[in-house]
Protein backbone atom coordinates (compact mmCIF):
# COMPACT_ATOMS: atom_id res chain seq x y z
CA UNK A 1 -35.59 -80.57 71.83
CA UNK A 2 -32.91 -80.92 69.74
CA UNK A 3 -34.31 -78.17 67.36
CA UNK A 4 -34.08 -75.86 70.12
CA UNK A 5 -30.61 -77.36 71.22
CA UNK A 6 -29.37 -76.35 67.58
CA UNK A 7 -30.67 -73.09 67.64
CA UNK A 8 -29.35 -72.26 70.70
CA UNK A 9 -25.59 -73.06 69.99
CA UNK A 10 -26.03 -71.47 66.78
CA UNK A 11 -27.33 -68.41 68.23
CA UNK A 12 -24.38 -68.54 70.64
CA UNK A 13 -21.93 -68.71 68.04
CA UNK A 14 -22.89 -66.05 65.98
CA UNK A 15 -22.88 -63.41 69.51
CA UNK A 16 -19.55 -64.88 69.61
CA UNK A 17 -18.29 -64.18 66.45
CA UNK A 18 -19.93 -60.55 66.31
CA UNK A 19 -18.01 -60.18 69.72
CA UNK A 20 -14.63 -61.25 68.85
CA UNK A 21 -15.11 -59.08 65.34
CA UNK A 22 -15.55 -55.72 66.89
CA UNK A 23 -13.49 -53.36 68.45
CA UNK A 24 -13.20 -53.44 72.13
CA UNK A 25 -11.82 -49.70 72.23
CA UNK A 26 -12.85 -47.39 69.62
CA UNK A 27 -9.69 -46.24 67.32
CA UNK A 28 -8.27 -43.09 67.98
CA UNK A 29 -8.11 -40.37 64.82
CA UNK A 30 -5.01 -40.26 62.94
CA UNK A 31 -2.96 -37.04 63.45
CA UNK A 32 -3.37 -34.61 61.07
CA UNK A 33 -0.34 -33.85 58.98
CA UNK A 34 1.29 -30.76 59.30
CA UNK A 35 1.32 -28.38 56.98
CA UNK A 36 4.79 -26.65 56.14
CA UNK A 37 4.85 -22.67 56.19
CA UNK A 38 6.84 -22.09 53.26
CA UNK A 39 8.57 -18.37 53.61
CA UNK A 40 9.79 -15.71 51.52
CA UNK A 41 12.78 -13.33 51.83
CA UNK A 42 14.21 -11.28 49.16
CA UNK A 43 18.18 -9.30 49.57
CA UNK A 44 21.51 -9.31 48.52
CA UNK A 45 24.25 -12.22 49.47
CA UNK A 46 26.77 -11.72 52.11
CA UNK A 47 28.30 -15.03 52.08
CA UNK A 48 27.75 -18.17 51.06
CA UNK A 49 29.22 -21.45 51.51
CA UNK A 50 27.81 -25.22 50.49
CA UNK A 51 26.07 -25.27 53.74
CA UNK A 52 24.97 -21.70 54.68
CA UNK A 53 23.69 -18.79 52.98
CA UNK A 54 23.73 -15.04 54.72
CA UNK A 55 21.68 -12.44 53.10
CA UNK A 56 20.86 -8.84 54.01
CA UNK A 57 17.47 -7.39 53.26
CA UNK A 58 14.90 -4.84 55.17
CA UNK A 59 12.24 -6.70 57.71
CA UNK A 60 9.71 -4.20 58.85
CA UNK A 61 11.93 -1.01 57.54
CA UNK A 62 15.42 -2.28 59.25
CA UNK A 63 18.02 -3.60 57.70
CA UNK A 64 18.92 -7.66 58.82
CA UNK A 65 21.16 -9.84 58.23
CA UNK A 66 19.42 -13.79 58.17
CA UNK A 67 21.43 -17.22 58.04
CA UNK A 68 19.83 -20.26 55.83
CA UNK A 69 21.32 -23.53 56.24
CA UNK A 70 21.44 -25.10 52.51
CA UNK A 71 21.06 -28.76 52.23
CA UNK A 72 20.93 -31.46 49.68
CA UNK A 73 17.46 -31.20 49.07
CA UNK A 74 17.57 -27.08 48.02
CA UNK A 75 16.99 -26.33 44.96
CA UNK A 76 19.56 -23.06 43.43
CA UNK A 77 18.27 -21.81 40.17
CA UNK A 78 21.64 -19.65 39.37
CA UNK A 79 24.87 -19.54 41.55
CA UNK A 80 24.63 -17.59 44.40
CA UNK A 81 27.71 -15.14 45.10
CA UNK A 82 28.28 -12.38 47.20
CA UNK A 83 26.42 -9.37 46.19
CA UNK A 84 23.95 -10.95 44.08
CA UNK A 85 20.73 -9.97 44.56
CA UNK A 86 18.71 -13.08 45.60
CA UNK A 87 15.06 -14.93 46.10
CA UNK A 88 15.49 -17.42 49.25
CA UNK A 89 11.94 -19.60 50.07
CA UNK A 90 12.54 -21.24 53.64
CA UNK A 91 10.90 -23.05 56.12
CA UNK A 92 11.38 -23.19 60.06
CA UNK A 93 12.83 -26.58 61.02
CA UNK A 94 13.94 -26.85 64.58
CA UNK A 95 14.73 -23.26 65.12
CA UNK A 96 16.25 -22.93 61.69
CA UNK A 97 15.81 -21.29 58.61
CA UNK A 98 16.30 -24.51 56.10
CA UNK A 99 16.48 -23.11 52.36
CA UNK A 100 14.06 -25.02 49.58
CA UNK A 101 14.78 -22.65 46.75
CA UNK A 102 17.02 -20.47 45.95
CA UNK A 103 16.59 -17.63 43.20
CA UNK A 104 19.89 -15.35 42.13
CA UNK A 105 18.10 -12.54 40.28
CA UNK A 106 19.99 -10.48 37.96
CA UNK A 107 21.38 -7.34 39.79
CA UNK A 108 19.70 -3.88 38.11
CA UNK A 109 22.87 -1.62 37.11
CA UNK A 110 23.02 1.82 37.45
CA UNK A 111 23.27 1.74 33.47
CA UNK A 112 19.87 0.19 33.40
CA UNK A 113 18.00 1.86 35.23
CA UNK A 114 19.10 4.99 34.07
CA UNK A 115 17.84 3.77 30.84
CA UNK A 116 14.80 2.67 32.27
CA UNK A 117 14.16 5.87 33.65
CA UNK A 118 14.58 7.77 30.08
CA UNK A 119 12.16 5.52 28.46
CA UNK A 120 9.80 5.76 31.39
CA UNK A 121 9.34 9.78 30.56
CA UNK A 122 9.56 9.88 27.11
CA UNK A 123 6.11 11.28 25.80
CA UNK A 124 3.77 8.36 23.84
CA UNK A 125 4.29 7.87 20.87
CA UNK A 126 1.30 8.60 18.66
C-alpha cells in the first residue's frame, strides 16, 4: 500500500511539474524587421545648408526640384555647393527624404567634353 501510495504522489508531482513548465498560451512570432528602401537620385545642388539639401534633376522626363533633410548620421564624400553636380542615396522616414550619403561628383566642363568628343572620333590607331 504504501508502494502504491509513493507512486502515486510521485506520479502527481511530475504532471505537476510538466504543467507549471509549459506554456499556457503559445508565444506569438516576433515581428519581422523592416527592411529600409534605400533610394537613388542623381542632379545638380540648389542649396544647401547643414540641415537640408535641394537638388534639381529629371524624374520621369520633368525637371524637379527634391528637399533632403541632412542629419548627423549622413555621410558627404566631398562638399556639396550650389551647382555641383551630386549623388544623394535617401530613405523615406516619416514623409521625408532623410539623406545617408552624399556624393559631389566632379562637374564635366565644356572643355572636357569637347575633348572627349575629339578623342571619341579619332580613327584607331593601328
Amino acid at each position: 500500500m504504501k508502494r502504491i501510495f509513493t507512486v502515486t504522489v510521485a506520479l502527481l508531482l511530475l504532471g505537476a511539474m510538466s504543467w507549471a513548465a509549459a506554456p499556457g498560451v503559445p508565444a506569438k512570432p516576433a515581428k519581422k524587421a523592416r527592411i529600409t528602401r534605400i533610394r537613388v537620385a542623381l542632379g545638380k545642388v540648389v542649396a544647401v545648408s547643414a540641415t537640408e539639401l535641394v537638388i534639381r534633376h529629371k524624374v520621369k522626363g520633368k525637371e524637379e526640384t527634391t528637399t533632403f533633410t541632412l542629419n548627423g548620421e549622413t555621410i558627404k564624400e566631398g562638399d556639396p555647393a550650389a551647382g555641383n553636380l551630386v549623388t544623394v542615396h535617401y530613405t523615406i522616414k516619416g514623409g521625408d527624404n532623410v539623406a545617408t550619403l552624399v556624393k559631389v561628383s566632379a562637374a564635366r566642363t565644356e572643355k572636357a567634353s569637347t575633348a572627349r568628343q575629339a578623342t571619341d572620333s579619332a580613327p584607331p590607331k593601328k
